[in-house]
PDB file of N, CA and C in Angstrom:
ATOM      1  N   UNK A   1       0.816  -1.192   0.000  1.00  0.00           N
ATOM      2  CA  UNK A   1       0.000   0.000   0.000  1.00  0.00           C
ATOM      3  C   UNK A   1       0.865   1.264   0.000  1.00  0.00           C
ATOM      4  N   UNK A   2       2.226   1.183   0.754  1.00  0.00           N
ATOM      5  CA  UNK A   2       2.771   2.773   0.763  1.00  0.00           C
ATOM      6  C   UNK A   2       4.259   2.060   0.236  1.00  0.00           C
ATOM      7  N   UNK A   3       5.195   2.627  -0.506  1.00  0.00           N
ATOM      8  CA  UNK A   3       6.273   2.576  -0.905  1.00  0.00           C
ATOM      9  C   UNK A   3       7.239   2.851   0.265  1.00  0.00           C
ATOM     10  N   UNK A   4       8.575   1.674  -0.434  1.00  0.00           N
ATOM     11  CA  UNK A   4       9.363   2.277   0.618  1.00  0.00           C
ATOM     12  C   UNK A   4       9.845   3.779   0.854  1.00  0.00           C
ATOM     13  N   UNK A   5       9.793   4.206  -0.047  1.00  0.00           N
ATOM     14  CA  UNK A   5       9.618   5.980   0.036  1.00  0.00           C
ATOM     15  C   UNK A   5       8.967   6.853   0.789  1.00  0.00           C
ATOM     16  N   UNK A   6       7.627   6.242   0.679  1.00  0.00           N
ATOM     17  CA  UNK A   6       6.803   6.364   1.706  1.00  0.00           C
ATOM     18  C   UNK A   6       7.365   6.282   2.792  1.00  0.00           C
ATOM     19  N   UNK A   7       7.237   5.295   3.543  1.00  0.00           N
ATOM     20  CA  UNK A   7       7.636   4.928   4.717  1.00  0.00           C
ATOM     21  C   UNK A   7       9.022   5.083   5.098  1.00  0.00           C
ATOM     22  N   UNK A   8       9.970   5.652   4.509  1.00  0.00           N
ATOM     23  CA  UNK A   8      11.161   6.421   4.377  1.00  0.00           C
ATOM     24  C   UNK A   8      10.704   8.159   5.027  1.00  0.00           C
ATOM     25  N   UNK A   9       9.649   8.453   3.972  1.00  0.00           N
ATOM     26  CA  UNK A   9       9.390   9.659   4.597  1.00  0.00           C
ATOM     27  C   UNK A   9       8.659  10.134   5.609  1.00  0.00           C
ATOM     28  N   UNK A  10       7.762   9.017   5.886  1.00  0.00           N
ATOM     29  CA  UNK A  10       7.065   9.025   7.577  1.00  0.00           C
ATOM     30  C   UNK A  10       7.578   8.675   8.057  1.00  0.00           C
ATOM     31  N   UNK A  11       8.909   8.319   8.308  1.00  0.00           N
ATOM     32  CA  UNK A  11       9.944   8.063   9.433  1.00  0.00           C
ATOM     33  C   UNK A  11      10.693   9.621   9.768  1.00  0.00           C
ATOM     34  N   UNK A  12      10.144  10.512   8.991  1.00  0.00           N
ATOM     35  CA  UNK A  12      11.172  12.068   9.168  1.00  0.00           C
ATOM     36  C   UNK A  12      10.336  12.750   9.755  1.00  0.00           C
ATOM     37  N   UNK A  13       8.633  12.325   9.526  1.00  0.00           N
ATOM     38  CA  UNK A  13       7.600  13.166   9.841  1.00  0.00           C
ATOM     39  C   UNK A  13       7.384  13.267  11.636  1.00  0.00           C
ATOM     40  N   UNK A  14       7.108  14.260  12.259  1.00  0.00           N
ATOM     41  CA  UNK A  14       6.656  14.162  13.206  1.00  0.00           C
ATOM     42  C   UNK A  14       5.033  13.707  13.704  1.00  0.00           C
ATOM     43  N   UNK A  15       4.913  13.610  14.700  1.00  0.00           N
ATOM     44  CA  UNK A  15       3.705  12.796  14.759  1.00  0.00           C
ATOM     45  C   UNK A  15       2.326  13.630  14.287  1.00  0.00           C
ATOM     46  N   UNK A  16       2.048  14.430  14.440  1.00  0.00           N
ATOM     47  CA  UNK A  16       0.908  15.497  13.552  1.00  0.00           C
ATOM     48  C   UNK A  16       1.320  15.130  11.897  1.00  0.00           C
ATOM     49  N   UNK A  17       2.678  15.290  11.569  1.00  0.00           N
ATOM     50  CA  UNK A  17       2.627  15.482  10.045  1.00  0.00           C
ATOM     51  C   UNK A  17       2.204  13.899   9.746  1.00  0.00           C
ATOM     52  N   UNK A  18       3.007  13.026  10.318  1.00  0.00           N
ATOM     53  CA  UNK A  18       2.844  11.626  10.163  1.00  0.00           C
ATOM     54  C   UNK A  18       1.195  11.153  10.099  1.00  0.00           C
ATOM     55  N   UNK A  19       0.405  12.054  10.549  1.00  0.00           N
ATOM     56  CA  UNK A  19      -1.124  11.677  10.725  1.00  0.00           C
ATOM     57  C   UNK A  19      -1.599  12.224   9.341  1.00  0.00           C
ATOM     58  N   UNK A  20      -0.973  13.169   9.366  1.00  0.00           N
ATOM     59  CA  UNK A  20      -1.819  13.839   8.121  1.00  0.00           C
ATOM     60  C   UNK A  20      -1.241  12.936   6.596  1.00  0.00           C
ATOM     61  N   UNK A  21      -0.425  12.702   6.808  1.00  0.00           N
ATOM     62  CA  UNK A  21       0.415  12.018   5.657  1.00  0.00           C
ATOM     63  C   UNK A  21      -0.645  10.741   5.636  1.00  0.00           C
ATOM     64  N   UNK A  22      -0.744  10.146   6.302  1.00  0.00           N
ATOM     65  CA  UNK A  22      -1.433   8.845   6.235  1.00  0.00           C
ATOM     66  C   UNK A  22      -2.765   9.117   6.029  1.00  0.00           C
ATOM     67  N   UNK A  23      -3.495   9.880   6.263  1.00  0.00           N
ATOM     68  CA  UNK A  23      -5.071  10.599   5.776  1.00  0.00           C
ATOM     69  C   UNK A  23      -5.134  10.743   4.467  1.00  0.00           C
ATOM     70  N   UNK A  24      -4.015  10.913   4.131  1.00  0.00           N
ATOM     71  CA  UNK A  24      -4.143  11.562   2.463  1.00  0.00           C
ATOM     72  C   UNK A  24      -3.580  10.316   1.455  1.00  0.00           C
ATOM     73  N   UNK A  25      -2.992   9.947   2.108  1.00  0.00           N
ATOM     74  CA  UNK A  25      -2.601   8.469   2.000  1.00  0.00           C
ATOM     75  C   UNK A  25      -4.122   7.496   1.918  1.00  0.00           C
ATOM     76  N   UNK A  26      -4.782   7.747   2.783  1.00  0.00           N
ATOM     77  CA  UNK A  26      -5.951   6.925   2.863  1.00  0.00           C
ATOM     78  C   UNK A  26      -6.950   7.444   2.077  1.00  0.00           C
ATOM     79  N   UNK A  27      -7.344   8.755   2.049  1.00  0.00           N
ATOM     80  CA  UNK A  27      -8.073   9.062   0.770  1.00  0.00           C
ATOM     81  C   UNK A  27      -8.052   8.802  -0.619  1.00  0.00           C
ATOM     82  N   UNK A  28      -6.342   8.995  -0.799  1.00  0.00           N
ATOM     83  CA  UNK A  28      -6.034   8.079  -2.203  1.00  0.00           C
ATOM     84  C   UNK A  28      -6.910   6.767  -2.352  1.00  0.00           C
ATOM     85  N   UNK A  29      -6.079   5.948  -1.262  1.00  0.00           N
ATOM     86  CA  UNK A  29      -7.014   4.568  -1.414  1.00  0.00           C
ATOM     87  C   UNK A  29      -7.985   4.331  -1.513  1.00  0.00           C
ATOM     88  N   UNK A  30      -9.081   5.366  -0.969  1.00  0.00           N
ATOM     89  CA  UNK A  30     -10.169   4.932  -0.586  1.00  0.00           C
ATOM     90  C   UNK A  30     -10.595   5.486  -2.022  1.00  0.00           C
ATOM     91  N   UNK A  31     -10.524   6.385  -2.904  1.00  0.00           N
ATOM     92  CA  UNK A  31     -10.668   6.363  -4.070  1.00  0.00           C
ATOM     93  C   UNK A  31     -10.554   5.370  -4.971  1.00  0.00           C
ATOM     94  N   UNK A  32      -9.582   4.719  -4.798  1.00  0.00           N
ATOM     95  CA  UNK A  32      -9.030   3.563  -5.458  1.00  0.00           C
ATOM     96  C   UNK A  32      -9.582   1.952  -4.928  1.00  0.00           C
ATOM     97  N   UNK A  33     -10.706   2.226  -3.795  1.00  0.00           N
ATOM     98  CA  UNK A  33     -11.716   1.333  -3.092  1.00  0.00           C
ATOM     99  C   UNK A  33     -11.121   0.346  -1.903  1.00  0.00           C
ATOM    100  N   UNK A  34     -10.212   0.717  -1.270  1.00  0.00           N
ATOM    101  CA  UNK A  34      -9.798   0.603  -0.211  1.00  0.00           C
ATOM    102  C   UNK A  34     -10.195   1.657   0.719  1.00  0.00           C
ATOM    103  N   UNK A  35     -11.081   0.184   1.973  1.00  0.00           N
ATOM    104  CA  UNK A  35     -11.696   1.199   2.838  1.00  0.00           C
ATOM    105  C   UNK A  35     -10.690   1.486   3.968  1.00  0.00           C
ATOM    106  N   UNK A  36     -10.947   3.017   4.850  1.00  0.00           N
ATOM    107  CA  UNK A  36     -10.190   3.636   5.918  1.00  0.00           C
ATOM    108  C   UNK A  36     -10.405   2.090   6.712  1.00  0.00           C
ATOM    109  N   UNK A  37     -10.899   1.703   6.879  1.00  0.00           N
ATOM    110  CA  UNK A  37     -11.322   0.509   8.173  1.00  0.00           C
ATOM    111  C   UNK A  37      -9.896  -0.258   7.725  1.00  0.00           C
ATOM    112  N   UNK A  38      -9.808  -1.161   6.565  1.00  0.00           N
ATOM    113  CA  UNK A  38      -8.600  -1.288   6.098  1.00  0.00           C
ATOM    114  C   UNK A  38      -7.133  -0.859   6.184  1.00  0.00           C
ATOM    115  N   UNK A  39      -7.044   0.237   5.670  1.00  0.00           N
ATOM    116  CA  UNK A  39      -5.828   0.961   5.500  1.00  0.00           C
ATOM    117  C   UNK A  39      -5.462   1.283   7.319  1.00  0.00           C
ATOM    118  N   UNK A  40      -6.768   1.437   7.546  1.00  0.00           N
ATOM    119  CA  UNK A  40      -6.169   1.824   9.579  1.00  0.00           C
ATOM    120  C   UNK A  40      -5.281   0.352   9.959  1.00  0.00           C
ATOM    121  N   UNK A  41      -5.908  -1.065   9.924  1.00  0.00           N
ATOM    122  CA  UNK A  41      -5.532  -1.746  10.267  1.00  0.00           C
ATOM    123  C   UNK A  41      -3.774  -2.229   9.691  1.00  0.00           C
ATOM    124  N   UNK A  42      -3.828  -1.859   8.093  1.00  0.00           N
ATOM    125  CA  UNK A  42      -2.200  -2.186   7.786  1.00  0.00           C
ATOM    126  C   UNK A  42      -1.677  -1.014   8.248  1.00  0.00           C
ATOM    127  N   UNK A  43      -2.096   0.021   8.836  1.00  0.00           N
ATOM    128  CA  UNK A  43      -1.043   0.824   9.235  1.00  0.00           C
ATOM    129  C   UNK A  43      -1.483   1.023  10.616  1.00  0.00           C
ATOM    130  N   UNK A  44      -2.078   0.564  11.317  1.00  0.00           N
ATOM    131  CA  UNK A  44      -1.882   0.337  12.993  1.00  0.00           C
ATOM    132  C   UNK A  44      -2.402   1.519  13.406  1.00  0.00           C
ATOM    133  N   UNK A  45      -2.812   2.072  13.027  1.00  0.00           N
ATOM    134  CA  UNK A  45      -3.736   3.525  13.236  1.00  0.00           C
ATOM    135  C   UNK A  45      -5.580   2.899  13.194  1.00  0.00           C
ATOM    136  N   UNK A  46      -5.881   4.251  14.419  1.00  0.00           N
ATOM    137  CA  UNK A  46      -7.529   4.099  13.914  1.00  0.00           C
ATOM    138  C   UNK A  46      -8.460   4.884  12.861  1.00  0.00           C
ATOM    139  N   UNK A  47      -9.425   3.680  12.632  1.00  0.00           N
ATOM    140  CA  UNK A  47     -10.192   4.787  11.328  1.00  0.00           C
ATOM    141  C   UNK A  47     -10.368   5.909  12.133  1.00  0.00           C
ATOM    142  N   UNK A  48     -10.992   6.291  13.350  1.00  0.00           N
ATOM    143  CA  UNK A  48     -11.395   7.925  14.317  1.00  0.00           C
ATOM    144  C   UNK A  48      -9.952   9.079  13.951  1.00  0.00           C
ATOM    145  N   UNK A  49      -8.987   8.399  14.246  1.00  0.00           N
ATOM    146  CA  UNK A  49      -7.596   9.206  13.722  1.00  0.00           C
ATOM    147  C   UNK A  49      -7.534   9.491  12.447  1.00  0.00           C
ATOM    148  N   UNK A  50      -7.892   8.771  11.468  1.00  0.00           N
ATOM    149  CA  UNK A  50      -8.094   9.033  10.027  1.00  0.00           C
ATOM    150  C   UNK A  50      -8.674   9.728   9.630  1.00  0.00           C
ATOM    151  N   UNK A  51     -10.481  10.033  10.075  1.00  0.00           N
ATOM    152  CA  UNK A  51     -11.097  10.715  10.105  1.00  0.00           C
ATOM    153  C   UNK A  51     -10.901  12.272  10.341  1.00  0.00           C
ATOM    154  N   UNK A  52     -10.017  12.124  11.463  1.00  0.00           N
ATOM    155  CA  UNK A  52     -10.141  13.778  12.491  1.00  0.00           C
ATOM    156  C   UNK A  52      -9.363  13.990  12.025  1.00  0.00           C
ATOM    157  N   UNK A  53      -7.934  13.371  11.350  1.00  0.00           N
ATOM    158  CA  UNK A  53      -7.227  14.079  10.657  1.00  0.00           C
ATOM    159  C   UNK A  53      -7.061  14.178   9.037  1.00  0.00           C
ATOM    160  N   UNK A  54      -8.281  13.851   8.952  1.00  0.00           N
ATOM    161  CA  UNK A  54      -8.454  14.519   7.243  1.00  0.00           C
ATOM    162  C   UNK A  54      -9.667  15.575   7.437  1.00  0.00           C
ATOM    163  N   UNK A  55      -9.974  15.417   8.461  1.00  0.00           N
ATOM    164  CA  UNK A  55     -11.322  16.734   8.567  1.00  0.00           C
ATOM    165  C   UNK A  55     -10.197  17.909   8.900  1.00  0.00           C
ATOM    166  N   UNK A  56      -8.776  17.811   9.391  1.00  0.00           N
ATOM    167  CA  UNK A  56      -8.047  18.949   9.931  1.00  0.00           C
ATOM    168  C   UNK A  56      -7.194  19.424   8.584  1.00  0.00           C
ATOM    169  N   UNK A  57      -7.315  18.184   8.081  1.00  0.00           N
ATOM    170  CA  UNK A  57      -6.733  19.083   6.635  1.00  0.00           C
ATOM    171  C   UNK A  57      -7.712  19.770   6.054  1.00  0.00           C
ATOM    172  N   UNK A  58      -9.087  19.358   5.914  1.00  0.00           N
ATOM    173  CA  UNK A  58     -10.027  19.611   4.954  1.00  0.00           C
ATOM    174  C   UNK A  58     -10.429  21.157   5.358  1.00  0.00           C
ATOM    175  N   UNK A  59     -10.363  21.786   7.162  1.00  0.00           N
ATOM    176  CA  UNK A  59     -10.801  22.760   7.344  1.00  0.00           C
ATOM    177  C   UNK A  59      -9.557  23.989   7.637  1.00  0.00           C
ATOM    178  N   UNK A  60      -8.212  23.123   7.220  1.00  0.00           N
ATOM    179  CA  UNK A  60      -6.836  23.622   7.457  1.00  0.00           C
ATOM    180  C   UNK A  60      -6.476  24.099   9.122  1.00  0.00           C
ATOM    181  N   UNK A  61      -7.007  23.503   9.512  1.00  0.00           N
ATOM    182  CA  UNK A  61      -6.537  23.343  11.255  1.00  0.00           C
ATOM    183  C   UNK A  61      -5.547  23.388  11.206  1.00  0.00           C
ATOM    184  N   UNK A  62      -5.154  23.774  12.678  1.00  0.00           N
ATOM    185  CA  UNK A  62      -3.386  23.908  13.064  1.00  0.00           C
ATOM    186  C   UNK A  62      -3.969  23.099  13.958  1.00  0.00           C
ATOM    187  N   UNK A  63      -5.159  22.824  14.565  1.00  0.00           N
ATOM    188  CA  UNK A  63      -4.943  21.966  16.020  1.00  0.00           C
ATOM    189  C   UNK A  63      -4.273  20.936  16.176  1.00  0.00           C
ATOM    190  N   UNK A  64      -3.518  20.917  17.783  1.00  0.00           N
ATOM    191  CA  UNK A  64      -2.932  19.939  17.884  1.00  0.00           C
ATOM    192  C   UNK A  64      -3.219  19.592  18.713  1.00  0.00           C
ATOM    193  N   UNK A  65      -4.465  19.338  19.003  1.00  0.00           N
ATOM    194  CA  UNK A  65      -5.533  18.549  19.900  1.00  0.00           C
ATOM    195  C   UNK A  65      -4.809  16.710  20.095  1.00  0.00           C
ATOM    196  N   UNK A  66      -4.471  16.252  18.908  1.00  0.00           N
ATOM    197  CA  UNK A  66      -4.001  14.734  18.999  1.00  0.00           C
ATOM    198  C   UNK A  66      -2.513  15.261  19.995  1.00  0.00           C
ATOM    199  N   UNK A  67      -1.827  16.037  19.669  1.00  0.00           N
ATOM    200  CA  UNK A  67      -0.839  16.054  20.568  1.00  0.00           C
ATOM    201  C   UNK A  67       0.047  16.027  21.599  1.00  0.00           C
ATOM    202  N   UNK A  68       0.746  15.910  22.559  1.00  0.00           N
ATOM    203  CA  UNK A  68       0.991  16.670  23.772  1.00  0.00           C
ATOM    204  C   UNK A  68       2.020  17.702  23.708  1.00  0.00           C
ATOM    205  N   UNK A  69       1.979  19.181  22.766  1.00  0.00           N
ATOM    206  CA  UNK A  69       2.902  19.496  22.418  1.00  0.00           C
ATOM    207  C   UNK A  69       3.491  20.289  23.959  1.00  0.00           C
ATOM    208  N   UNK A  70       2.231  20.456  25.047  1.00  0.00           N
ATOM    209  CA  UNK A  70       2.417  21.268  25.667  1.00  0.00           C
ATOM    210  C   UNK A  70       2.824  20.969  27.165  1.00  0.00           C
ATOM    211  N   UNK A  71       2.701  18.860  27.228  1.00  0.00           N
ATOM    212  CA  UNK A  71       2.813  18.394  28.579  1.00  0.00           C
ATOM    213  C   UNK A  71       3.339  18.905  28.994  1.00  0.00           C
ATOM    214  N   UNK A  72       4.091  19.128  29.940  1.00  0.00           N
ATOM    215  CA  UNK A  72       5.214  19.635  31.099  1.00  0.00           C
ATOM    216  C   UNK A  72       5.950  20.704  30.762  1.00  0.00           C
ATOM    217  N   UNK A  73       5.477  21.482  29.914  1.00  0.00           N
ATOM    218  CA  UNK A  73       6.436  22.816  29.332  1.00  0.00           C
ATOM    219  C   UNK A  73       5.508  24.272  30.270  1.00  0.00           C
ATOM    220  N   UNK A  74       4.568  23.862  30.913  1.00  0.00           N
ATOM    221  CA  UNK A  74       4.109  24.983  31.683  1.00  0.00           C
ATOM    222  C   UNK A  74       3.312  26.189  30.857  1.00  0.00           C
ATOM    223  N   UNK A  75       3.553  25.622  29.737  1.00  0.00           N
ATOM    224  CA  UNK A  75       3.243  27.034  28.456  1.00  0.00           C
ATOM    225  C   UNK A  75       2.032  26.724  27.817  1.00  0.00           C
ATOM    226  N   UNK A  76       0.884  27.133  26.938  1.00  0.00           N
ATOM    227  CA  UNK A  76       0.144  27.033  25.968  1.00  0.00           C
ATOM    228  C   UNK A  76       0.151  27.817  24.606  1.00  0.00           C
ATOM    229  N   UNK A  77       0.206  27.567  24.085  1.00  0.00           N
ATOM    230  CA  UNK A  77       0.264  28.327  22.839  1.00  0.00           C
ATOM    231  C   UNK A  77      -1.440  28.695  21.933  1.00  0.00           C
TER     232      UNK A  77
END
C-alpha cells in the first residue's frame, strides 16, 4: 500500500505530520476502493484518527488537539 519511500518519509515526519500524511494516503485509497477501516488496520492507526485528521486538513486546522505538544512545558500556545 505505501512505498518504501513512503515509509522512508514518515519516518522524518513528526507525529501530527505523520497523521496527516497517512489521511491523504488513505483518501487516495479509498478512491481507489480501499476502505479507511482497512488501510487503519495495515497501518496500525484508527479509522477515528483518520477521520479527524483529514477533517483537519479539509478545514486547514493547526490543532494539535491529537498532541501533547504542551505536557510539562508549563506554556500554551
Amino acid at each position: 500500500m505505501l512505498s518504501q519511500c513512503d515509509l522512508a518519509f514518515m519516518a522524518s515526519l513528526n507525529e501530527r505530520d505523520r497523521r496527516h500524511f497517512i489521511a491523504t494516503k488513505a483518501e487516495q485509497l479509498k478512491a481507489n476502493g480501499v476502505s479507511y477501516r482497512k488501510f487503519s488496520k495495515i497501518m496500525g492507526t484508527s479509522t477515528n484518527t483518520i477521520r479527524k485528521s483529514i477533517k483537519e486538513l479539509q478545514s486547514g486546522s493547526r490543532d494539535r488537539s491529537f498532541s501533547h505538544q504542551n505536557s510539562g512545558s508549563g506554556t500554551t500556545s
